[in-house]
C-alpha atoms as a PDB file:
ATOM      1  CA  UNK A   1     146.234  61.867 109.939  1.00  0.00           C
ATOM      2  CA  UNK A   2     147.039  65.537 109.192  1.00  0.00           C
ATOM      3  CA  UNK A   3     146.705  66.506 105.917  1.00  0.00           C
ATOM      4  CA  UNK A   4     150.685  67.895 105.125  1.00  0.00           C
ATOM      5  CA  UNK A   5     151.813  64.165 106.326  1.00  0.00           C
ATOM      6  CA  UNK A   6     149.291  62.294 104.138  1.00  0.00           C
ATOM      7  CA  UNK A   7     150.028  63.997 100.823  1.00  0.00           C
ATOM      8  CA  UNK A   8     153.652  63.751 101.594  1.00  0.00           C
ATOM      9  CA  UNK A   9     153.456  59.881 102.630  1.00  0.00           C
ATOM     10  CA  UNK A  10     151.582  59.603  99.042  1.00  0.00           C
ATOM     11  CA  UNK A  11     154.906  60.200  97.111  1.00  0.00           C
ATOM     12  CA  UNK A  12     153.513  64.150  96.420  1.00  0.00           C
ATOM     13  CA  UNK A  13     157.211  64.907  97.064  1.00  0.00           C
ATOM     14  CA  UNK A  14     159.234  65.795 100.348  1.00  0.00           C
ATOM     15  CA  UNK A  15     157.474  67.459 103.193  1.00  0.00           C
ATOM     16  CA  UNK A  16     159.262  70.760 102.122  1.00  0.00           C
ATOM     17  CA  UNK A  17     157.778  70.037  98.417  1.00  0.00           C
ATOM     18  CA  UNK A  18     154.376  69.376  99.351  1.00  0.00           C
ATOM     19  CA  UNK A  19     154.361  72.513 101.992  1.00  0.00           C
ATOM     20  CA  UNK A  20     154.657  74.267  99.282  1.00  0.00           C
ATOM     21  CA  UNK A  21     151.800  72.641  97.536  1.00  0.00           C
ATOM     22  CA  UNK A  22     149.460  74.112 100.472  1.00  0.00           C
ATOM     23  CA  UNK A  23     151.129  77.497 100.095  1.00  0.00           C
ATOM     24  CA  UNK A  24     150.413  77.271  96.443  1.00  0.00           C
ATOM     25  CA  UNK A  25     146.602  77.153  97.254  1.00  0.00           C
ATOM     26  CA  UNK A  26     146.970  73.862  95.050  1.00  0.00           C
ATOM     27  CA  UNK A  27     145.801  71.321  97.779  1.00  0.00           C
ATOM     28  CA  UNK A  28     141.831  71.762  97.519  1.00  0.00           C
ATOM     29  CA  UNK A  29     138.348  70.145  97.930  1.00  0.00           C
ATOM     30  CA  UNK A  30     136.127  69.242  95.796  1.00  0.00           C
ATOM     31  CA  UNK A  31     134.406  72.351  95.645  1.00  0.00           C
ATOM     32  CA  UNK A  32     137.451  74.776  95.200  1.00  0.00           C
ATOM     33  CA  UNK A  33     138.310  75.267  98.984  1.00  0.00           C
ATOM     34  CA  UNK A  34     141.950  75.368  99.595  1.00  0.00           C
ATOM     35  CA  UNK A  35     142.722  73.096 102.202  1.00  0.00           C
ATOM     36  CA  UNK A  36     145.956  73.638 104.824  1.00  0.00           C
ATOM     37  CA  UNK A  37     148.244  70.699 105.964  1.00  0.00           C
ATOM     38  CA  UNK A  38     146.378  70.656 109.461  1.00  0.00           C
ATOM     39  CA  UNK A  39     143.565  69.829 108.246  1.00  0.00           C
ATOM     40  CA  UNK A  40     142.124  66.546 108.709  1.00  0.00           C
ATOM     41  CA  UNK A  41     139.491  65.320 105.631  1.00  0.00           C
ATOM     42  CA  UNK A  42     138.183  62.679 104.052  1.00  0.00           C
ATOM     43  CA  UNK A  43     141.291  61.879 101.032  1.00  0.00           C
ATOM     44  CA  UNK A  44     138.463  60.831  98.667  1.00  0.00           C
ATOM     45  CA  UNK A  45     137.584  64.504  98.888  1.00  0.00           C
ATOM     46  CA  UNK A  46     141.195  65.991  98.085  1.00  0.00           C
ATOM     47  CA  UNK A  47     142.242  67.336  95.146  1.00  0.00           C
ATOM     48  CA  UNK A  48     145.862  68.249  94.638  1.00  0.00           C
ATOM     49  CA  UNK A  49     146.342  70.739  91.550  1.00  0.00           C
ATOM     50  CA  UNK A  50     142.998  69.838  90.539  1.00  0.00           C
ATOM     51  CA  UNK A  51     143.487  66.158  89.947  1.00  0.00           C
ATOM     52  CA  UNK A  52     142.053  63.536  92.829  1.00  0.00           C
ATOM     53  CA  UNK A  53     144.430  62.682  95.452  1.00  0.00           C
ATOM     54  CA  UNK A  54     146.171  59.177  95.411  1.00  0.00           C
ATOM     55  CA  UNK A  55     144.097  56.356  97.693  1.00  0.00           C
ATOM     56  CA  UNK A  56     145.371  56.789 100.691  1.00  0.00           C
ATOM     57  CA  UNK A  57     147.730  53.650 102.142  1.00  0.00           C
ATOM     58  CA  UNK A  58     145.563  50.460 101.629  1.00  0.00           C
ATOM     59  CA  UNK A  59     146.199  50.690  97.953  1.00  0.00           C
ATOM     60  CA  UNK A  60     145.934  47.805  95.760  1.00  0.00           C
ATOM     61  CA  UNK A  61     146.322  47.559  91.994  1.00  0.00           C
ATOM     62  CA  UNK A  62     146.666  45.400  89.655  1.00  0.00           C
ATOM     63  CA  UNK A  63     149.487  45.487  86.725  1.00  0.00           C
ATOM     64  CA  UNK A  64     149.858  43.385  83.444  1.00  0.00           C
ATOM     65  CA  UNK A  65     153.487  42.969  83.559  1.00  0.00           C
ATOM     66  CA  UNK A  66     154.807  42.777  80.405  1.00  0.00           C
ATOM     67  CA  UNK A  67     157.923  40.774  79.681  1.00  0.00           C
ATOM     68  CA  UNK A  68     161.796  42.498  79.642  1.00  0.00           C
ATOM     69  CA  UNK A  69     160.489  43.982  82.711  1.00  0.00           C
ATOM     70  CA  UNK A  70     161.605  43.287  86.532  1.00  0.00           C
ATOM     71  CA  UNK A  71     159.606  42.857  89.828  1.00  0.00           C
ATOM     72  CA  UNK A  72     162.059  45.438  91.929  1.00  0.00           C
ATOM     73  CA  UNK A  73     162.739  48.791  92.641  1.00  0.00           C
ATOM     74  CA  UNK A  74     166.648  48.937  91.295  1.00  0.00           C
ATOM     75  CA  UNK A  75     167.496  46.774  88.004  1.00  0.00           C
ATOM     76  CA  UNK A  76     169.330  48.349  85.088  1.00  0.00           C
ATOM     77  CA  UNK A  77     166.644  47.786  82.985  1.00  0.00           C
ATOM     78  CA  UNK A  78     163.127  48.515  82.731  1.00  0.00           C
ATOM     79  CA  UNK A  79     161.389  47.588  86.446  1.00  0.00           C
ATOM     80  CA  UNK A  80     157.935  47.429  87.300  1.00  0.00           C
ATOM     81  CA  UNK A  81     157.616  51.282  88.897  1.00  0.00           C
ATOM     82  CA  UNK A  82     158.356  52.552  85.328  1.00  0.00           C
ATOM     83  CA  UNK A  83     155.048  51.357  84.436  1.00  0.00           C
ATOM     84  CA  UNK A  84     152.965  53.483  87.177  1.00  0.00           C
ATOM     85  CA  UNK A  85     152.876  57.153  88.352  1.00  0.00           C
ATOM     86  CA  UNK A  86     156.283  57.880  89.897  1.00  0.00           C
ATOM     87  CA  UNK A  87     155.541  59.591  93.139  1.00  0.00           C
ATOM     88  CA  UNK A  88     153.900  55.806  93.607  1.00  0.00           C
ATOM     89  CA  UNK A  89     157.708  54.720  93.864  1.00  0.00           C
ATOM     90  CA  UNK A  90     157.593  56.920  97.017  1.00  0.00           C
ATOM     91  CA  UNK A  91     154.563  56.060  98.976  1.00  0.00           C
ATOM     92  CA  UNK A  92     155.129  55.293 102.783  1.00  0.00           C
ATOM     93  CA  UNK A  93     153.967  52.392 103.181  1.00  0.00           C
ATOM     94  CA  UNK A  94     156.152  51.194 100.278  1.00  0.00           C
ATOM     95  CA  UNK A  95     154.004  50.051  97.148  1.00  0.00           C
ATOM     96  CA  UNK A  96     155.296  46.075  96.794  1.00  0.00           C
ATOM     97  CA  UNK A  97     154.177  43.474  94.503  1.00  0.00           C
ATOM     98  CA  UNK A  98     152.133  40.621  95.811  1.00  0.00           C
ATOM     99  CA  UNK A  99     154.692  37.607  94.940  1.00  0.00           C
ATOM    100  CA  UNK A 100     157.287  38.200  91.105  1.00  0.00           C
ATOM    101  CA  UNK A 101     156.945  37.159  88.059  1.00  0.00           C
ATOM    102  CA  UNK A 102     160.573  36.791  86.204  1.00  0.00           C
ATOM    103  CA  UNK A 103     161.820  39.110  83.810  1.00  0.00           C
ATOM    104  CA  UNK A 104     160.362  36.494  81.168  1.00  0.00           C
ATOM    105  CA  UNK A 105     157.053  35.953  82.272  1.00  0.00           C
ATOM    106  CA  UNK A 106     154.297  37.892  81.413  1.00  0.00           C
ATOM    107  CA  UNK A 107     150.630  38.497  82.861  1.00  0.00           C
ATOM    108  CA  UNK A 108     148.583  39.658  86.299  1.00  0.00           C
ATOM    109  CA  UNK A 109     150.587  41.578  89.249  1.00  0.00           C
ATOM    110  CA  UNK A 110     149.077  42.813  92.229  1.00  0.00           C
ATOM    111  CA  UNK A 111     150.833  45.014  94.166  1.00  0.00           C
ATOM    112  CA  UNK A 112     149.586  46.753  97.665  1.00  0.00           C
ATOM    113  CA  UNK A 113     150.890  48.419 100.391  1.00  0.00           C
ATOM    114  CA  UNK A 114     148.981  46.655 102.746  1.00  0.00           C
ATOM    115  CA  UNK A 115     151.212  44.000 104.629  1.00  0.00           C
ATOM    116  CA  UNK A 116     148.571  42.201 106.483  1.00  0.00           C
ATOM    117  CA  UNK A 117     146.833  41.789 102.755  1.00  0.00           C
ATOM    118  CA  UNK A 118     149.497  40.418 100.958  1.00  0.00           C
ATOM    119  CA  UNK A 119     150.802  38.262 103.455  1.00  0.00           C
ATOM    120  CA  UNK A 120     147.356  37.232 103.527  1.00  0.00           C
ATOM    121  CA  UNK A 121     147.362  36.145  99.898  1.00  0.00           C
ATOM    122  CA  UNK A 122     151.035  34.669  99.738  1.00  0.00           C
ATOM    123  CA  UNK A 123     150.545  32.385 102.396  1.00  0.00           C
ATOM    124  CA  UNK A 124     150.879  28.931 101.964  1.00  0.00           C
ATOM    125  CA  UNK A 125     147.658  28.397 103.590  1.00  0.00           C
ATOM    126  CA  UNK A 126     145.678  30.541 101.510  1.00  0.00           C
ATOM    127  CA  UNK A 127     145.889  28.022  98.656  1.00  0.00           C
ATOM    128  CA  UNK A 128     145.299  30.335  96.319  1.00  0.00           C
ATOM    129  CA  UNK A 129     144.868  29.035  92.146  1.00  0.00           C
ATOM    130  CA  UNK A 130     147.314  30.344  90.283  1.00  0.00           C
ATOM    131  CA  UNK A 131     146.909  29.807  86.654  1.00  0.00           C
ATOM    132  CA  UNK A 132     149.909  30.491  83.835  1.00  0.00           C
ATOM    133  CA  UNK A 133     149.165  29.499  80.098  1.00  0.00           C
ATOM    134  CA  UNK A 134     152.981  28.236  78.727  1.00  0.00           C
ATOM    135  CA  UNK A 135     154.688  27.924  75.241  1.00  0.00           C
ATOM    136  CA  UNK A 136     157.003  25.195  75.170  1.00  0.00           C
ATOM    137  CA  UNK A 137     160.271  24.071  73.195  1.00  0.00           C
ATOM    138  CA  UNK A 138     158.932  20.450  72.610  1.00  0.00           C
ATOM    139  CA  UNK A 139     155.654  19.244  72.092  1.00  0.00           C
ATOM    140  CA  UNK A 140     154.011  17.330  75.295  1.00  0.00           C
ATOM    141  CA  UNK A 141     154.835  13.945  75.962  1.00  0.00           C
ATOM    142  CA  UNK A 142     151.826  12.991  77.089  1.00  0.00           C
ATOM    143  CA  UNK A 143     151.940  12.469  80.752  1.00  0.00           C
ATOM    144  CA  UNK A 144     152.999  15.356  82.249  1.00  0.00           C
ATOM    145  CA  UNK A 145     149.189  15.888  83.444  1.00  0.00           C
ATOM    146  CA  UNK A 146     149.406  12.974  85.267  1.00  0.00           C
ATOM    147  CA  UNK A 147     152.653  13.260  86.655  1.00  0.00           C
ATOM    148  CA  UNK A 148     151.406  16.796  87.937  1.00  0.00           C
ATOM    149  CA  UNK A 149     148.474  15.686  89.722  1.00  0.00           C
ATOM    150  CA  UNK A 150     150.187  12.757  91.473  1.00  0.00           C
ATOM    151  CA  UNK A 151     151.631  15.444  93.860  1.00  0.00           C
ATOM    152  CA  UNK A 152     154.729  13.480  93.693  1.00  0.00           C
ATOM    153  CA  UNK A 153     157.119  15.686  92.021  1.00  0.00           C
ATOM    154  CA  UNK A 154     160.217  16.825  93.908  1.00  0.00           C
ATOM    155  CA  UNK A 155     161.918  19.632  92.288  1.00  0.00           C
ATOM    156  CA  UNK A 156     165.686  20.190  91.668  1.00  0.00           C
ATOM    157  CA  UNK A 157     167.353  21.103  95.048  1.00  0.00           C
ATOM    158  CA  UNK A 158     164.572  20.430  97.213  1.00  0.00           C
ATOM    159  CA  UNK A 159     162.817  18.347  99.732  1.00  0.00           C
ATOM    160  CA  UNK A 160     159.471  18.818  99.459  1.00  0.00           C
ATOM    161  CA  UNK A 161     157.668  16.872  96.728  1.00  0.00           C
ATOM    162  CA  UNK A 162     155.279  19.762  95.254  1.00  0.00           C
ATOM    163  CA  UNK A 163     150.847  20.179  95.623  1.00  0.00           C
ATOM    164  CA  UNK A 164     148.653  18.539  92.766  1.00  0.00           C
ATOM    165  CA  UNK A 165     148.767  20.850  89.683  1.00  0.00           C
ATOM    166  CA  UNK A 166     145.876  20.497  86.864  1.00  0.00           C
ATOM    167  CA  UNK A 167     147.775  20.606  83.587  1.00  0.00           C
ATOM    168  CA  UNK A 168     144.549  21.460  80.155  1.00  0.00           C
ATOM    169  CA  UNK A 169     146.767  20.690  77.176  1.00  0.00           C
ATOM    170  CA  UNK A 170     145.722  23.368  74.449  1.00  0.00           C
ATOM    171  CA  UNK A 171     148.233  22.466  71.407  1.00  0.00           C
ATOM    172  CA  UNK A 172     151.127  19.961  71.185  1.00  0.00           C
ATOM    173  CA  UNK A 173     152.880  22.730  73.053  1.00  0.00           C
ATOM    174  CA  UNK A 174     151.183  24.616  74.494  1.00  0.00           C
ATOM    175  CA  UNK A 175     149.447  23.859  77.733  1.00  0.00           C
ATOM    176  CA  UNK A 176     147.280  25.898  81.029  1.00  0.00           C
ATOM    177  CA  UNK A 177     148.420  25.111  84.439  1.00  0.00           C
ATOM    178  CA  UNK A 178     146.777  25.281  87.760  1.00  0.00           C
ATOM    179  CA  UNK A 179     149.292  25.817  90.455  1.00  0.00           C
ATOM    180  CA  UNK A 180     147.893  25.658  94.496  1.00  0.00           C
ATOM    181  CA  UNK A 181     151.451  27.130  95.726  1.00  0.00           C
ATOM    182  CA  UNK A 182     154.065  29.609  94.464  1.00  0.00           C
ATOM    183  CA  UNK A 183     157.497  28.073  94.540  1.00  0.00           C
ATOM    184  CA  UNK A 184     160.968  29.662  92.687  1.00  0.00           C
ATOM    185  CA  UNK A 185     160.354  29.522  89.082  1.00  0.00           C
ATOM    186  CA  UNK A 186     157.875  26.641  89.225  1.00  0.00           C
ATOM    187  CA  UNK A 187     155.886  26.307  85.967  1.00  0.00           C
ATOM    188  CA  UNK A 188     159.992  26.482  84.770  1.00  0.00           C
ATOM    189  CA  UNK A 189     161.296  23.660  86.706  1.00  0.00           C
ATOM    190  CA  UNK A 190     158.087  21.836  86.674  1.00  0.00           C
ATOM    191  CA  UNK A 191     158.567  21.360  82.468  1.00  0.00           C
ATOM    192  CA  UNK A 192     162.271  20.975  82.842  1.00  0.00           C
ATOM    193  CA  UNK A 193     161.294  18.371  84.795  1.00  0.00           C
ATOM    194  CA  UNK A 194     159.832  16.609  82.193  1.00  0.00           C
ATOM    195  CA  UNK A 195     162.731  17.277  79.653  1.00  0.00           C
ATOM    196  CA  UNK A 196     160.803  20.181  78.149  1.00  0.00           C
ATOM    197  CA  UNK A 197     161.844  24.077  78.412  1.00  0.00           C
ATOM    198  CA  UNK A 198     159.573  27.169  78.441  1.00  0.00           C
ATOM    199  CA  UNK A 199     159.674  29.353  75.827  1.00  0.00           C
ATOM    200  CA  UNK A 200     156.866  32.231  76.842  1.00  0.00           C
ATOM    201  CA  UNK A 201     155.018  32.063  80.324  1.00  0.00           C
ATOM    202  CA  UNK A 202     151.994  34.346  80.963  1.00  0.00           C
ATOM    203  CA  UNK A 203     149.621  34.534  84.451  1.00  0.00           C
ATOM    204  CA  UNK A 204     145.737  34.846  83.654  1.00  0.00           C
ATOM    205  CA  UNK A 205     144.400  34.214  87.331  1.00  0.00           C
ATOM    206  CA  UNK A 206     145.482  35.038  90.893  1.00  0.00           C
ATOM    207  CA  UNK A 207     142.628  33.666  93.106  1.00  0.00           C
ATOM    208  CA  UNK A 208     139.181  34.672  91.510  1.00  0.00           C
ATOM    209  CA  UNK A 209     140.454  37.735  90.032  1.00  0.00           C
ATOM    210  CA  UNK A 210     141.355  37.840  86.514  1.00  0.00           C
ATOM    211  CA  UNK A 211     143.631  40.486  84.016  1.00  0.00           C
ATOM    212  CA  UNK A 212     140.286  41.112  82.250  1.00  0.00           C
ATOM    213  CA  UNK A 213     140.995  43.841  79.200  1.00  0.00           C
ATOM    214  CA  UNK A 214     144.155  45.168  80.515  1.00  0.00           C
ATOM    215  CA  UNK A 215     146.929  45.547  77.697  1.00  0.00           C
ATOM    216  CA  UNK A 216     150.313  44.769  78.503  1.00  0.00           C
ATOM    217  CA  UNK A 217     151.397  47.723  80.533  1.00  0.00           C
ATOM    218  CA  UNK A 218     148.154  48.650  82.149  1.00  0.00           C
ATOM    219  CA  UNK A 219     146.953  48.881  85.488  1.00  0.00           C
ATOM    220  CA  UNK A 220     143.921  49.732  87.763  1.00  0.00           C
ATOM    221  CA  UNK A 221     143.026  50.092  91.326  1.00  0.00           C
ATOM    222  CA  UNK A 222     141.114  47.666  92.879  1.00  0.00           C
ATOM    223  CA  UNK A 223     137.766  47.867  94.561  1.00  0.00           C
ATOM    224  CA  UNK A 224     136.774  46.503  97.540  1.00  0.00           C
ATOM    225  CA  UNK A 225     134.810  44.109  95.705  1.00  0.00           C
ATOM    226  CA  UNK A 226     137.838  42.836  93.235  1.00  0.00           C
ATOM    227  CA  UNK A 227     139.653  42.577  96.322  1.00  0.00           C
ATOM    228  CA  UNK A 228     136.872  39.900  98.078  1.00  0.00           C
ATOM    229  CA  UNK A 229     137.421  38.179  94.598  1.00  0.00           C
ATOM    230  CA  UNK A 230     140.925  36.972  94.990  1.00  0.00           C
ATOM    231  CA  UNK A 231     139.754  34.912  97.723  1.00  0.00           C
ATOM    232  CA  UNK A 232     136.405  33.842  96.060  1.00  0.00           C
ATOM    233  CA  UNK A 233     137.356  31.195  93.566  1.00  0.00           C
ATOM    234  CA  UNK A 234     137.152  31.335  89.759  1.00  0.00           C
ATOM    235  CA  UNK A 235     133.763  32.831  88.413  1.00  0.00           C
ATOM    236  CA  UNK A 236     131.592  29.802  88.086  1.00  0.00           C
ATOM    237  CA  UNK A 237     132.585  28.192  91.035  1.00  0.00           C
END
């Protein structure tokens, strides 16, 4: 891909912006060369006003979402794009998150612009773990573990009873579930289920990959290797 169309698809601006970029001089190489929108180079190699260009489309980063904040591109409030570079808001392929978490909930993102990835890790088959630590109104009752597992429980509205979950109780309430599917709102209606309400919900896990040290806020692209950990299981396993 030509270089003009590559820095534009990045979100650098319109292709009348980032022409004049190149005119500018201010589309280089590492070693100072100015570089012309014809030209066809390695983007790991581009600089654009001195800073490294964007990845080029096959981006995929991870986000701690913090709560008050929405998984979409128009909300009145504070949305997800706030949180990263803006020209990111632009990139062709679009820049979409892998599966929402509510306005309420807290914890790991992932967003990419690579379809064939993220319909690879939304898929039902992929089975991927899903873990969410949640604060509750009432303390446990006691079998909600069990009732969980049995893979018996049909939420509100549907028809499908949903997958074994593993419920760790860590306080009277206060609990870590593993979830094997993503359904609307689940970890929710699972507890309301039970006659129990969530009061703060947070995601530590997606697959094998973890938030780590992020703060709330944060983000950072993904390496190859983080991205073979999704799919790789817990550490340990």
């Amino acid at each position: 891909m030509k270089l003009l169309r590559l820095v534009a698809n990045l979100g650098y601006g319109s292709r009348k912006q980032v022409t004049a970029l190149f005119r500018a001089g201010l589309v280089t190489d590492l070693d100072g060369e100015v570089l012309y929108g014809d030209d066809v180079v390695d983007p790991a190699r581009v600089l654009v006003d001195g800073e490294p260009l964007d990845p080029a489309p096959g981006l995929l980063l991870m986000l701690h979402k913090p709560t008050g904040v929405t998984c979409s591109t128009k909300d009145p409030g504070r949305v997800i794009y706030d949180l990263l570079p803006p020209r990111f808001r632009l990139r062709e392929p679009r820049l979409s998150p892998v599966g929402r978490l509510d306005r309420d909930t807290s914890g790991l993102l992932l967003m990419t612009d690579d379809g064939q990835l993220l319909h690879r890790i939304t898929s039902p088959k992929s089975g991927l773990d899903k873990v969410y630590v949640a604060t509750l109104a009432q303390d446990l009752r006691g079998d909600e573990a069990a009732l969980f597992a049995a893979g018996t429980l049909m939420l509100e509205g549907e028809t499908t009873p949903l997958r074994p979950a593993e419920l760790t109780v860590l306080g009277p309430r206060h609990a870590r579930l593993v979830l094997h599917e993503g359904r609307y709102h689940q970890v929710r209606r699972m507890f309301a289920a039970t006659g129990n309400h969530v009061v703060t919900l947070h995601r530590e896990r997606v697959g094998g990959l973890e938030l780590g040290g992020l703060a709330a806020g944060e983000w950072r692209i993904l390496p190859t290797s983080d991205r073979e950990r999704i799919f790789a299981g817990p550490a340990g396993e």
